[in-house]
N, C-alpha and C. Protein backbone atom coordinates (compact mmCIF):
# COMPACT_ATOMS: atom_id res chain seq x y z
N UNK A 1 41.32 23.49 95.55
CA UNK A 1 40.00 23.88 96.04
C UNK A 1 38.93 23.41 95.07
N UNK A 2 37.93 23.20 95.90
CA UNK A 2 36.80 22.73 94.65
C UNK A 2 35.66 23.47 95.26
N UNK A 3 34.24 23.12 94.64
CA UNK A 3 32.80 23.81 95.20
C UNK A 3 31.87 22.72 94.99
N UNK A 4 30.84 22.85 95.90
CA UNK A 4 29.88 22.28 96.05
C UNK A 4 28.20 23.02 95.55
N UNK A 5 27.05 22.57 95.36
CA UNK A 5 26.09 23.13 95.17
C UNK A 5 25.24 23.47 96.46
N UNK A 6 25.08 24.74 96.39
CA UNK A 6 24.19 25.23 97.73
C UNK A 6 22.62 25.93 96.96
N UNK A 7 21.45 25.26 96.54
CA UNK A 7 20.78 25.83 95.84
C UNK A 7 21.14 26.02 94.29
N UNK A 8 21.01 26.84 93.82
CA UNK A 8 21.61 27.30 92.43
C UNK A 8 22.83 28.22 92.39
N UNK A 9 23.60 28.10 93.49
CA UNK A 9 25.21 28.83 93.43
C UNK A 9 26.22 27.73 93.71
N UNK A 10 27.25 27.27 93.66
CA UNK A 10 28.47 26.88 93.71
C UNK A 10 29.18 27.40 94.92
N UNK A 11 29.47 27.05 95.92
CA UNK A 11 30.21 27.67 96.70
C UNK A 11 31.71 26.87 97.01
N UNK A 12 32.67 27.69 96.89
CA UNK A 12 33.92 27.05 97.34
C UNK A 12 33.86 26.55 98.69
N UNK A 13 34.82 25.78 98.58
CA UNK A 13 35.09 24.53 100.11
C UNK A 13 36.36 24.38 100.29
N UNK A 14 37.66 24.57 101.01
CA UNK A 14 39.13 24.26 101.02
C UNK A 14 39.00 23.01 102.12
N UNK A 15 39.83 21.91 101.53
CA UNK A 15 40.12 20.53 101.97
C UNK A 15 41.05 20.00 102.18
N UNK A 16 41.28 19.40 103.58
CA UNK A 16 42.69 18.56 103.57
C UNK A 16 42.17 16.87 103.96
N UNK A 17 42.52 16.66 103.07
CA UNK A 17 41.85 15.17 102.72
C UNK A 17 43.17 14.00 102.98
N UNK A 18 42.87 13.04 103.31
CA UNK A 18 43.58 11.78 104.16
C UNK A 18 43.63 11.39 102.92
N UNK A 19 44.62 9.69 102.82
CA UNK A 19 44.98 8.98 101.84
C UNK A 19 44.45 7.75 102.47
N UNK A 20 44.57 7.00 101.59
CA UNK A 20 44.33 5.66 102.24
C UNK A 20 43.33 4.54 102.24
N UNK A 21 42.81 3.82 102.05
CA UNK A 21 41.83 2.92 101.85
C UNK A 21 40.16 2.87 102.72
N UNK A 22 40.79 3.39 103.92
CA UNK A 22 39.82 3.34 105.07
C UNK A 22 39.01 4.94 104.72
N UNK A 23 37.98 4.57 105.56
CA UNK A 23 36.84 6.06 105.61
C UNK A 23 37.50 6.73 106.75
N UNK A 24 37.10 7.97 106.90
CA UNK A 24 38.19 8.53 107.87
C UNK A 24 36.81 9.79 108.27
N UNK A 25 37.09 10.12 109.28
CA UNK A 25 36.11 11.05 110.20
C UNK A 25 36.51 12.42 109.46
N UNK A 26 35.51 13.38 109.72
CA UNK A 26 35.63 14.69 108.85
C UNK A 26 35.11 15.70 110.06
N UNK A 27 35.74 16.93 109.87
CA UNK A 27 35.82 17.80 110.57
C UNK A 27 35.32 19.53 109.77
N UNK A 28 34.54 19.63 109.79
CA UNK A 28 34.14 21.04 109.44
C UNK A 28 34.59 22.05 109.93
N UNK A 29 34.61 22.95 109.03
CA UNK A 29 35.80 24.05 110.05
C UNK A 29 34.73 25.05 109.44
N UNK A 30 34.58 26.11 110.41
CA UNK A 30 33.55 27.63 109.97
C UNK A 30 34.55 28.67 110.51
N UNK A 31 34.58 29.98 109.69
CA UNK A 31 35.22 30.94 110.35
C UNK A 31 34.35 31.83 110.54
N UNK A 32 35.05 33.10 111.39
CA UNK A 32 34.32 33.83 111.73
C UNK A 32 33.96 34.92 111.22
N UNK A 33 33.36 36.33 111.39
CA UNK A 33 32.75 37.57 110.88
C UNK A 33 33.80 37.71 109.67
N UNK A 34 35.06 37.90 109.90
CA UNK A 34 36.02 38.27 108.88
C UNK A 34 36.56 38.09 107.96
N UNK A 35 35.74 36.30 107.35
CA UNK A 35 35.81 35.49 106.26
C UNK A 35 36.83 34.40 106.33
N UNK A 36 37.82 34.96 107.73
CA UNK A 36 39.53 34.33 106.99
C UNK A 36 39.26 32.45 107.64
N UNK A 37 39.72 32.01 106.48
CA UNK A 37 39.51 30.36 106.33
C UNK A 37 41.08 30.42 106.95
N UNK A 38 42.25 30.79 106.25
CA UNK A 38 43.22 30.09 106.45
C UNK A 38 43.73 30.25 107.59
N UNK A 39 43.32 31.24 108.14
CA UNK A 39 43.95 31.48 109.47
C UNK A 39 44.16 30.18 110.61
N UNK A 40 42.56 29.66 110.81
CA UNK A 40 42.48 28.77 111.48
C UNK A 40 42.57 27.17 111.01
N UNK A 41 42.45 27.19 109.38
CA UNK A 41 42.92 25.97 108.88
C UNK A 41 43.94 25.49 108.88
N UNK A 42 44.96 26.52 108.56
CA UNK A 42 46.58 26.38 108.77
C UNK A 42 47.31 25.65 110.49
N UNK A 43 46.49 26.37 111.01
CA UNK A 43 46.53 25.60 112.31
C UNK A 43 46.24 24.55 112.62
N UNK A 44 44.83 24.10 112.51
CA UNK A 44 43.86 22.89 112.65
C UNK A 44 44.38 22.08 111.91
N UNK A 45 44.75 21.99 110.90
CA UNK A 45 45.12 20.90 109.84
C UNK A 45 45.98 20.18 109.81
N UNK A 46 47.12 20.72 110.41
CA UNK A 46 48.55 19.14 110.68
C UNK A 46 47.81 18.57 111.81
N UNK A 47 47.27 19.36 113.20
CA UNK A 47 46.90 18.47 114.29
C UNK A 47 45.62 17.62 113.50
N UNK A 48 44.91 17.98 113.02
CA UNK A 48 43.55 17.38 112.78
C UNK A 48 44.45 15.72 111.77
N UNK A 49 45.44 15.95 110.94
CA UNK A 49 46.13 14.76 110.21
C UNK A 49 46.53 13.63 111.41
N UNK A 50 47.33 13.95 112.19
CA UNK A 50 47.77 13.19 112.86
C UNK A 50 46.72 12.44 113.48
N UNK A 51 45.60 13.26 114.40
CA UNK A 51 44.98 11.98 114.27
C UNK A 51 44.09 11.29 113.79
N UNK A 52 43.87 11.55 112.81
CA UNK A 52 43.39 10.91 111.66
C UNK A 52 41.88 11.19 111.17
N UNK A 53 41.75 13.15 110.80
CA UNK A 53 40.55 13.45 110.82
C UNK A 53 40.57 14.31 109.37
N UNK A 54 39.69 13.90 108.21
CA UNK A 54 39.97 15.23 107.62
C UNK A 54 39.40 16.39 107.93
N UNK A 55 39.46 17.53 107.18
CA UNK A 55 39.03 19.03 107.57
C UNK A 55 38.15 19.71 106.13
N UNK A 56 37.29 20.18 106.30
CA UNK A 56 36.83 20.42 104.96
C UNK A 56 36.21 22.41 106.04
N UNK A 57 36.51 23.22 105.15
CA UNK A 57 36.35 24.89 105.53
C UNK A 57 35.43 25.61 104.21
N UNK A 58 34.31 25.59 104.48
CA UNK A 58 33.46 26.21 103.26
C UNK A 58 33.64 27.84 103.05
N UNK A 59 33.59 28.18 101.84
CA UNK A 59 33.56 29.48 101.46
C UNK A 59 31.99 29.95 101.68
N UNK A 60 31.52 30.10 103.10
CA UNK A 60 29.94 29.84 103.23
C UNK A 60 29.51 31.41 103.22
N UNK A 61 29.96 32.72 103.30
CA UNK A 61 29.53 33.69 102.73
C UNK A 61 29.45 34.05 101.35
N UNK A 62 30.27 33.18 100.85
CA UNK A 62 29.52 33.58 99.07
C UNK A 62 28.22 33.23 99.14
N UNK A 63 27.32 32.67 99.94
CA UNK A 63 25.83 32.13 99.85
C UNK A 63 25.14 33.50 99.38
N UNK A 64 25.83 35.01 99.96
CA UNK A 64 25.16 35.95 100.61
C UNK A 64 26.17 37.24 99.72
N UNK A 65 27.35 36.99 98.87
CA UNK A 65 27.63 37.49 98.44
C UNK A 65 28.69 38.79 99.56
N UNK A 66 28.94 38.12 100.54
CA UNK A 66 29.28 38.77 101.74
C UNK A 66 30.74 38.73 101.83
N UNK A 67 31.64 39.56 102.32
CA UNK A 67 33.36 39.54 102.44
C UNK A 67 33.33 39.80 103.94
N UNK A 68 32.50 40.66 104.05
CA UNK A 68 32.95 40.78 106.40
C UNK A 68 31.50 40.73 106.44
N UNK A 69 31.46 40.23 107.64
CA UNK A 69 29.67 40.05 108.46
C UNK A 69 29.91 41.11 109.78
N UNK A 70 29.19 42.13 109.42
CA UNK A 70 28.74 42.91 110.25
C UNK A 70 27.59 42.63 110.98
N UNK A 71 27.65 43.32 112.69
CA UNK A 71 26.46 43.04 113.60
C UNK A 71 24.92 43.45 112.75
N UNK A 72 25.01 44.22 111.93
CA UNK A 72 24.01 44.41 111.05
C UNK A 72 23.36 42.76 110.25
N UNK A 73 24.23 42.87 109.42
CA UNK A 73 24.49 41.43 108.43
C UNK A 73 23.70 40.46 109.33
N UNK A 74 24.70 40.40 110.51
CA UNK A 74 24.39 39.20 111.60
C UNK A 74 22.99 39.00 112.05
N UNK A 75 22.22 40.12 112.14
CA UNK A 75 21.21 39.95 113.17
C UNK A 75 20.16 40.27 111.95
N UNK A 76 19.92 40.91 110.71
CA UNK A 76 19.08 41.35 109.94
C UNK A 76 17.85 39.73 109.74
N UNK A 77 18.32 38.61 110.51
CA UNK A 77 16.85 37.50 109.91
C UNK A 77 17.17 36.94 108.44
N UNK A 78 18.41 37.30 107.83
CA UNK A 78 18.27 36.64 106.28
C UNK A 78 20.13 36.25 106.31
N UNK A 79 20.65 36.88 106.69
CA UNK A 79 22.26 36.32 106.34
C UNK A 79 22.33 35.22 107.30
N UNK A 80 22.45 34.96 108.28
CA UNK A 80 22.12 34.09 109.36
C UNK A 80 21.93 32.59 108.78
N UNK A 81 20.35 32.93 108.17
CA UNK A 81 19.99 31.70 107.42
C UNK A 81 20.62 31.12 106.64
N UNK A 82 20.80 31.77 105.39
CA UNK A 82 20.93 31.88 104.48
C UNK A 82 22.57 30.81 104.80
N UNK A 83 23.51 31.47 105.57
CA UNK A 83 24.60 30.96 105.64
C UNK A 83 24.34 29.73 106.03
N UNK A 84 23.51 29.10 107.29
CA UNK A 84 23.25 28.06 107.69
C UNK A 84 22.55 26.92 106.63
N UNK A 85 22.14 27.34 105.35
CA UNK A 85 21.72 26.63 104.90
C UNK A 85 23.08 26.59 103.65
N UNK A 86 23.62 26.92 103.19
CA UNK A 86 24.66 27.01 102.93
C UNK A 86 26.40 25.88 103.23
N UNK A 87 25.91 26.08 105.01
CA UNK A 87 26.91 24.98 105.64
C UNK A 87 26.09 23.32 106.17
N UNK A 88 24.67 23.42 106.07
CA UNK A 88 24.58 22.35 105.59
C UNK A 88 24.58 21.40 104.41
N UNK A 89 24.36 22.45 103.70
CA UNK A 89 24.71 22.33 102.11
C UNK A 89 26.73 21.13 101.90
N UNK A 90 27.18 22.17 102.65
CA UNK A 90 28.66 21.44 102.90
C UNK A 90 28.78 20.34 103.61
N UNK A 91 27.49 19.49 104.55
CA UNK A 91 27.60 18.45 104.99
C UNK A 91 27.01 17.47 104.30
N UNK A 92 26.18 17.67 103.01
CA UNK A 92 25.81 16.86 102.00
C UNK A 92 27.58 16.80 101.32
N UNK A 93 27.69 17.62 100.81
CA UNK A 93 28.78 17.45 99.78
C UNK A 93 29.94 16.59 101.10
N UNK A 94 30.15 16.64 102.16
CA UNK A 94 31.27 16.06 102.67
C UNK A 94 31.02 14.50 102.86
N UNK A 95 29.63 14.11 102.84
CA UNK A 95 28.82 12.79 103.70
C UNK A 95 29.30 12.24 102.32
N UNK A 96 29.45 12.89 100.51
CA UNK A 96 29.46 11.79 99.73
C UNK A 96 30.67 11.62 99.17
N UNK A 97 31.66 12.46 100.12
CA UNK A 97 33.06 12.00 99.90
C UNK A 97 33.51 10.40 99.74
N UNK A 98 34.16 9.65 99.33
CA UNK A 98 34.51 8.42 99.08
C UNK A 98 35.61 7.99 100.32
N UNK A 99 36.47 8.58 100.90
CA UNK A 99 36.78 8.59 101.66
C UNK A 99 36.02 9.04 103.18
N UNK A 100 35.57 9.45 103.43
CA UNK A 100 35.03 10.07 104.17
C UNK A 100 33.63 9.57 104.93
N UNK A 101 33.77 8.72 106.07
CA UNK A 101 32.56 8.33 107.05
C UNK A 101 31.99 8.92 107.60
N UNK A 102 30.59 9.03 106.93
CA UNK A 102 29.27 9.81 107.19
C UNK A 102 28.87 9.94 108.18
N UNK A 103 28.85 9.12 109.45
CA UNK A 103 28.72 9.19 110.41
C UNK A 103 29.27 9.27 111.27
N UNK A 104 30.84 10.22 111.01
CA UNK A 104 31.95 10.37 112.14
C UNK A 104 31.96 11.77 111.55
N UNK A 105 31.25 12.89 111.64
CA UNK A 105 31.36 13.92 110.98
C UNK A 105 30.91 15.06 112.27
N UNK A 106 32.09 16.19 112.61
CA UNK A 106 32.20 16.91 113.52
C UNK A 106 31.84 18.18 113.19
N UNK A 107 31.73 19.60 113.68
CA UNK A 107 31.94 20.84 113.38
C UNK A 107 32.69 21.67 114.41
N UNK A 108 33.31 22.54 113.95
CA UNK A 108 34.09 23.63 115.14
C UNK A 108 33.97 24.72 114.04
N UNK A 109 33.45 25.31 114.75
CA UNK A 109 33.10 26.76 114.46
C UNK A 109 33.83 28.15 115.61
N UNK A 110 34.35 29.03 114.69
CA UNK A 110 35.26 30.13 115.60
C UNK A 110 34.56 31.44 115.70
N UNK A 111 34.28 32.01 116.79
CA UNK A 111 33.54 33.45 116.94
C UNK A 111 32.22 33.40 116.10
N UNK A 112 31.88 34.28 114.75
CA UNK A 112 30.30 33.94 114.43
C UNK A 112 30.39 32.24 113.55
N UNK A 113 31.55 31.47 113.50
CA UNK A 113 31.03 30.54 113.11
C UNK A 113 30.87 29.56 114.59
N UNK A 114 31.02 29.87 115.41
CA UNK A 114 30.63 29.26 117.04
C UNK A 114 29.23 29.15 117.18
N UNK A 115 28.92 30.69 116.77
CA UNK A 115 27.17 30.43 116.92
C UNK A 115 26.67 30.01 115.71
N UNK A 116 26.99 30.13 114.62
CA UNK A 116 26.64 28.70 113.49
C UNK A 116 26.89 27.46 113.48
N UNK A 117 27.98 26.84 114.66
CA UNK A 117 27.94 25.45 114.91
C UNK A 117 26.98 24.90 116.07
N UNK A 118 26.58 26.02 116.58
CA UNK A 118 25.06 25.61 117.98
C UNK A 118 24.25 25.73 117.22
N UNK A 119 24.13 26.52 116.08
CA UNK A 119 22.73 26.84 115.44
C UNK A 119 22.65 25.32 114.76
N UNK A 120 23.40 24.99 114.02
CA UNK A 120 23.50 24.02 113.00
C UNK A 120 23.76 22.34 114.24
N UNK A 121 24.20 22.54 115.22
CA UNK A 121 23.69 21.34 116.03
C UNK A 121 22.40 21.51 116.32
N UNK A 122 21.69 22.56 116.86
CA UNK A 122 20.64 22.52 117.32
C UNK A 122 19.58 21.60 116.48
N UNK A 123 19.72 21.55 115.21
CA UNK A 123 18.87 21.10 114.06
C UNK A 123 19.55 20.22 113.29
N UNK A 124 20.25 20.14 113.68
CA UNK A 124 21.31 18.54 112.49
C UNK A 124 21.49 17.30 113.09
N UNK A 125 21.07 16.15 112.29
CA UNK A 125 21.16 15.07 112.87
C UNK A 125 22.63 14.35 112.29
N UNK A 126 23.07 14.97 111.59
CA UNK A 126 24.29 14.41 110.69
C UNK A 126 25.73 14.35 111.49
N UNK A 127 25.37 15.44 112.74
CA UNK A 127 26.81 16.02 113.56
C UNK A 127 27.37 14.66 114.33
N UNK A 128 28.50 14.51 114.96
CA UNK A 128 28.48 13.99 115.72
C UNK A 128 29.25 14.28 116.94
N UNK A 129 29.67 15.38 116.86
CA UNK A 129 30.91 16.41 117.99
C UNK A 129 30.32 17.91 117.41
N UNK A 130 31.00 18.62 118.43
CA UNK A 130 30.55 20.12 118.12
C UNK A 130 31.66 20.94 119.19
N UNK A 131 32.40 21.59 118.56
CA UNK A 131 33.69 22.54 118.87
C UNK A 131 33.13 24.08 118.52
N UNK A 132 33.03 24.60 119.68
CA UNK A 132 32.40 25.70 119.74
C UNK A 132 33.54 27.00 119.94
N UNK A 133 34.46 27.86 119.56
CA UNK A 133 35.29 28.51 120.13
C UNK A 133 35.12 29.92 119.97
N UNK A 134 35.15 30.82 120.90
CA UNK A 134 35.13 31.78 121.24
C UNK A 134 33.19 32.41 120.52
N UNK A 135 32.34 31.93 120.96
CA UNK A 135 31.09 32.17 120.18
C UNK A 135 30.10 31.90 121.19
N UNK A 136 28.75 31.47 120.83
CA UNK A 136 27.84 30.76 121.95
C UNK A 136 26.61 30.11 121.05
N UNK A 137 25.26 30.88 121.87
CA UNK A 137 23.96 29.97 121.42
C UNK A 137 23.56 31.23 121.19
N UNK A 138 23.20 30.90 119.50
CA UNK A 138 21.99 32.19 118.65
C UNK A 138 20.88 32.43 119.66
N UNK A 139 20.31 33.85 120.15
CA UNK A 139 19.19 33.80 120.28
C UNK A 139 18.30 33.34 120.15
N UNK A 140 16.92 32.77 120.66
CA UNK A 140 15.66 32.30 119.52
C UNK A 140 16.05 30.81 119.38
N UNK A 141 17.20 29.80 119.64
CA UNK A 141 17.09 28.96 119.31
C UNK A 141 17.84 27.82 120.80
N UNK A 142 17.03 28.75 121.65
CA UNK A 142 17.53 27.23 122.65
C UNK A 142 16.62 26.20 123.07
N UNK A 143 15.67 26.06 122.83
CA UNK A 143 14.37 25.57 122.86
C UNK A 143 14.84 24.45 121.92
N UNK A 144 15.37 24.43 120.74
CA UNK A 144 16.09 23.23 120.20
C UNK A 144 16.59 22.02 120.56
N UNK A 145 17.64 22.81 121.79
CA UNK A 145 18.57 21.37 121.94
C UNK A 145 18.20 20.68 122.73
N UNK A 146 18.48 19.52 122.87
CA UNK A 146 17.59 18.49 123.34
C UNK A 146 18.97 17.37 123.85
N UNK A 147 18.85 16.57 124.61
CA UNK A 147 19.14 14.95 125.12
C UNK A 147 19.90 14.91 123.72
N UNK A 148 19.40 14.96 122.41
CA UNK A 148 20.06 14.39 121.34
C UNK A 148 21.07 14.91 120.56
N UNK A 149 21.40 16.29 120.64
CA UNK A 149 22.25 17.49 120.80
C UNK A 149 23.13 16.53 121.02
N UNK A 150 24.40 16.59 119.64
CA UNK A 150 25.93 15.89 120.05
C UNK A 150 26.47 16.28 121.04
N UNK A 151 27.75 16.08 121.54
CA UNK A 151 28.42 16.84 122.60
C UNK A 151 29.18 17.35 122.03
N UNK A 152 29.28 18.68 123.02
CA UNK A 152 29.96 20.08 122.70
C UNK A 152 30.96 19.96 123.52
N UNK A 153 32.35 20.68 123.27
CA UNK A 153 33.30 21.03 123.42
C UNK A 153 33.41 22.62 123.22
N UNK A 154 32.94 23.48 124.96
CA UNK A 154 33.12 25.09 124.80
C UNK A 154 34.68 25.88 124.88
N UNK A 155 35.31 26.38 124.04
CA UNK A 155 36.29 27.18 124.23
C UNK A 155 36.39 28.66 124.25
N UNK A 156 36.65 29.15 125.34
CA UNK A 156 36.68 30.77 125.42
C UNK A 156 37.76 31.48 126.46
N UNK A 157 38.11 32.48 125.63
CA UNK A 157 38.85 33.36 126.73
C UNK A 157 38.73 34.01 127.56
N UNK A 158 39.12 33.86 128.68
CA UNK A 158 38.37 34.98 129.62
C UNK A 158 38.18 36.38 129.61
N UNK A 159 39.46 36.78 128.83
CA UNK A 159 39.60 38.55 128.73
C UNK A 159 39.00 39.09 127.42
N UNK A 160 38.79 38.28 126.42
CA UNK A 160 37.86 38.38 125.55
C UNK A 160 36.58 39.37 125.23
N UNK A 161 37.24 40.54 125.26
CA UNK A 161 35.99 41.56 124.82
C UNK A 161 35.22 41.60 123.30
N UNK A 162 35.81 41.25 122.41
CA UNK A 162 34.86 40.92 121.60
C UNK A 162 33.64 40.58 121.40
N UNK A 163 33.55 38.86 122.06
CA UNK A 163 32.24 38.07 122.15
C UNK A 163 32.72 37.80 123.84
N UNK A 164 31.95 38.42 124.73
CA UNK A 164 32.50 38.20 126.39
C UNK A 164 32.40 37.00 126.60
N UNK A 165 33.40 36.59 127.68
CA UNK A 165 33.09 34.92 128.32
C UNK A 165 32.01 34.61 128.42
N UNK A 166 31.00 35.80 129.49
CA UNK A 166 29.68 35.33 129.63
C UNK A 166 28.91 34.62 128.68
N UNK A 167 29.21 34.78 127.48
CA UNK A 167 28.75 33.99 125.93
C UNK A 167 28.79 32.38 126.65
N UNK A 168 29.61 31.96 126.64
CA UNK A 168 30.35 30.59 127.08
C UNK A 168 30.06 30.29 128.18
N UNK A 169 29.37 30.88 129.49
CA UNK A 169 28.83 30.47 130.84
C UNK A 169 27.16 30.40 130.18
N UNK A 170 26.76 31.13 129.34
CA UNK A 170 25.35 31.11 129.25
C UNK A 170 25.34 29.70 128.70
N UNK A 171 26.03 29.79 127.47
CA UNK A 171 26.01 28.68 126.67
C UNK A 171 26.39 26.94 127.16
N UNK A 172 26.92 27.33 128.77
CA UNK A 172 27.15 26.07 129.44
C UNK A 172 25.88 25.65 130.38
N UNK A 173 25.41 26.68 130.84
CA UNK A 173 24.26 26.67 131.97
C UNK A 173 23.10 26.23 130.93
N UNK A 174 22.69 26.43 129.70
CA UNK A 174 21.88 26.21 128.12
C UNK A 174 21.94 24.54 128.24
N UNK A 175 23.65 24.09 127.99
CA UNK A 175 24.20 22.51 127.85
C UNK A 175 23.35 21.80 128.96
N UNK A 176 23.64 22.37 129.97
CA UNK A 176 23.18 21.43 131.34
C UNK A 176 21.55 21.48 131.33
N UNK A 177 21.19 22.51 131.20
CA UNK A 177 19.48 22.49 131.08
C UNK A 177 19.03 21.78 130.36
N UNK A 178 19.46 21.70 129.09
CA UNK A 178 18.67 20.28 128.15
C UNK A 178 19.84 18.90 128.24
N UNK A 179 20.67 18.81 129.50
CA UNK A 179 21.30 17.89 129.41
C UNK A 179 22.31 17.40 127.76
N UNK A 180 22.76 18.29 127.50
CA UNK A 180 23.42 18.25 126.55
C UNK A 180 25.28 17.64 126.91
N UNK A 181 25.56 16.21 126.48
CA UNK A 181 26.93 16.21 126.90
C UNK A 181 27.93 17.20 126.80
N UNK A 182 28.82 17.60 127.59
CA UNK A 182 29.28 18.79 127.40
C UNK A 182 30.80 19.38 127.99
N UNK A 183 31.48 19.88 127.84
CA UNK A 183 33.47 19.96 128.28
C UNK A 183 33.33 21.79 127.79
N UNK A 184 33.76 22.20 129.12
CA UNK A 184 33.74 23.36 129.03
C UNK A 184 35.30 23.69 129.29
N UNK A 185 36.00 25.00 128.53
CA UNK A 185 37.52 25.30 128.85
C UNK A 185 37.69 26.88 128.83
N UNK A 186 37.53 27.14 130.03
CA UNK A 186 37.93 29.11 129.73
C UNK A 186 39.28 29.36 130.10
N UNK A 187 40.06 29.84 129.05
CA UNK A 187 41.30 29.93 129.03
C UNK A 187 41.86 31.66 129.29
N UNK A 188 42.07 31.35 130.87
CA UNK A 188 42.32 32.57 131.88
C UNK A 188 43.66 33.18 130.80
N UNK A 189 43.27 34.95 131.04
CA UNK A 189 43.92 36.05 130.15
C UNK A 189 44.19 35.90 128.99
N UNK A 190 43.19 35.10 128.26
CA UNK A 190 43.43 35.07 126.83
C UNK A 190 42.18 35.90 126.14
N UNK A 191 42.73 36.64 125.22
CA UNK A 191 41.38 37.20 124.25
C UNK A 191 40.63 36.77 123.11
N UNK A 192 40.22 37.38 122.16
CA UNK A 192 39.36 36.51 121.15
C UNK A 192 40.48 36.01 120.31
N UNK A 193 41.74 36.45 120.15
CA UNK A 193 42.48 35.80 119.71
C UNK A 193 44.01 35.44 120.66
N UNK A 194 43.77 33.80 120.21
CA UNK A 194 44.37 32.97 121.28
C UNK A 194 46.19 33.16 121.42
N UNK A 195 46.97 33.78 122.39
CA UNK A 195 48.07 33.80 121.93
C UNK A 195 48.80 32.13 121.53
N UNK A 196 50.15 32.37 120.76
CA UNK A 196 50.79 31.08 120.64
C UNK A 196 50.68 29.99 121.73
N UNK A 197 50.87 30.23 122.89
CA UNK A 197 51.19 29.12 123.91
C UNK A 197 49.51 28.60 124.06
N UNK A 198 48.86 29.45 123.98
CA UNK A 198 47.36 29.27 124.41
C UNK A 198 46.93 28.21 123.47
N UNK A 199 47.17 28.80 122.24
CA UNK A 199 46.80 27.69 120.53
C UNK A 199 47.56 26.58 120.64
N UNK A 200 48.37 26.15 121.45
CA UNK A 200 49.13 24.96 121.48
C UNK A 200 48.25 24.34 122.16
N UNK A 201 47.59 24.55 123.79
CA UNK A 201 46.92 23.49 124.35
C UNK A 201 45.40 23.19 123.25
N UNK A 202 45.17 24.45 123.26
CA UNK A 202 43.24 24.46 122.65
C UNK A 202 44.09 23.26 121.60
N UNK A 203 44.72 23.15 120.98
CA UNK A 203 44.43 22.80 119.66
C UNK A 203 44.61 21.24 120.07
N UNK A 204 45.60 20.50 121.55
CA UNK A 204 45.73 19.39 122.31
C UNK A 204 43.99 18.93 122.83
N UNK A 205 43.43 19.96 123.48
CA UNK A 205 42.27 20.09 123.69
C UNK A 205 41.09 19.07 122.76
N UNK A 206 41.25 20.28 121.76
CA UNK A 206 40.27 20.01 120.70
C UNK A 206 40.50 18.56 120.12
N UNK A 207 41.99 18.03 119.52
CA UNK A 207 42.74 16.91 119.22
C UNK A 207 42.12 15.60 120.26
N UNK A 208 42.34 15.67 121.71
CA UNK A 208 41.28 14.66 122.47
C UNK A 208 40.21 14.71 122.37
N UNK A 209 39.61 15.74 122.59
CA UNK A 209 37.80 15.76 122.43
C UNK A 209 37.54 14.71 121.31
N UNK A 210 37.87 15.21 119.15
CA UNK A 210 37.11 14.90 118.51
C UNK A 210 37.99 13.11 118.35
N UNK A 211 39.09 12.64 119.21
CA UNK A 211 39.74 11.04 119.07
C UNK A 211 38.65 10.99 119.88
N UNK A 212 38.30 11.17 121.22
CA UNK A 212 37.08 10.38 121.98
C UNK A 212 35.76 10.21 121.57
N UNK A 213 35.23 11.47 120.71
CA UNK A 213 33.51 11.79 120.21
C UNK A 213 34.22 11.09 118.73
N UNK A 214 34.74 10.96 117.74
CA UNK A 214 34.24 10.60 116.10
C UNK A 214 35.02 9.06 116.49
């Protein structure tokens, strides 16, 4: 593990980095309210190798000194930010990787990092895919996306009480209004967390999306 500079703090970043001579497309990974990186890296990361993407997962609540993000945390106007500036912070440090082509650079974000990968497309010109799963579009910021808005890739469960599907129909009917390219997938009787058979396709899913977009 290493860290990057976000302002005047250091924040950790966990990386699975390619070999090889060539520049290779990069994949941002955000987790959600509960901090846990490995959960979904452990997963993402042999599929993301094969086809030939690295993965870089920031420690983006140390920005905020934060271990769980509560609906409090979430909505108070300062953690929000604060994190978002934080995970762009992680797309400087990934763009000057040596390996790593600056302009094949994705995000997928899971539950509150879903709505930090709309927030952070809405305003980033650096993206070039956007994997949205189980999350949607921050309040206050749809007026943003535009024609130039990468294309998104929505994943959600239908039985999902946590963050409801409806998250993911708003957030599609949002796509089409500013014409935003866009692949929507609601994955009938699954909840916020995906069972095994379910994590096998999403992760086939996700695997085509970012070979066709990076």
């Amino acid at each position: 593990m290493t860290t990057y500079p976000s302002g005047n703090q250091q924040i950790r970043i966990e990386q699975q980095v390619l070999s090889g001579d060539r520049k290779h497309p990069a994949l941002l990974l955000l987790h959600g309210s509960g901090g846990n990186i490995s959960f979904w890296l452990d997963r993402f990361a042999l599929a993301l190798t094969q086809v030939g993407v690295a993965a870089f997962a920031p420690h983006y609540f140390e920005k905020t000194g934060t271990a769980r993000a509560t609906p409090e945390l979430i909505l108070d106007g300062k953690h929000f930010p604060a994190w978002l500036t934080a995970i762009e912070d992680a797309i400087t440090y990934i763009s000057s990787r040596p390996t790593i082509d600056p302009k094949r650079i994705a995000v997928l974000g899971i539950s509150l990092g879903g709505y930090l990968a709309m927030a952070l497309a809405a305003r980033e010109t650096r993206l070039r895919a956007v994997v949205e799963l189980s999350g949607g579009m921050p309040p206050g910021m749809e007026a943003s996306l535009s024609p130039a808005t990468p294309p998104v890739l929505v994943l959600h469960g239908a039985a999902d009480s946590t963050v409801p599907v409806t998250e993911a129909h708003r957030l599609a009917r949002l796509l089409d209004q500013h014409r935003v390219p866009h692949q929507v997938e609601i994955f009938p009787g699954e909840t916020h967390w995906f069972s095994q058979a379910a994590q096998a396709k999403l992760l086939r899913t996700c695997g085509a999306f970012l070979v066709r977009r990076l």
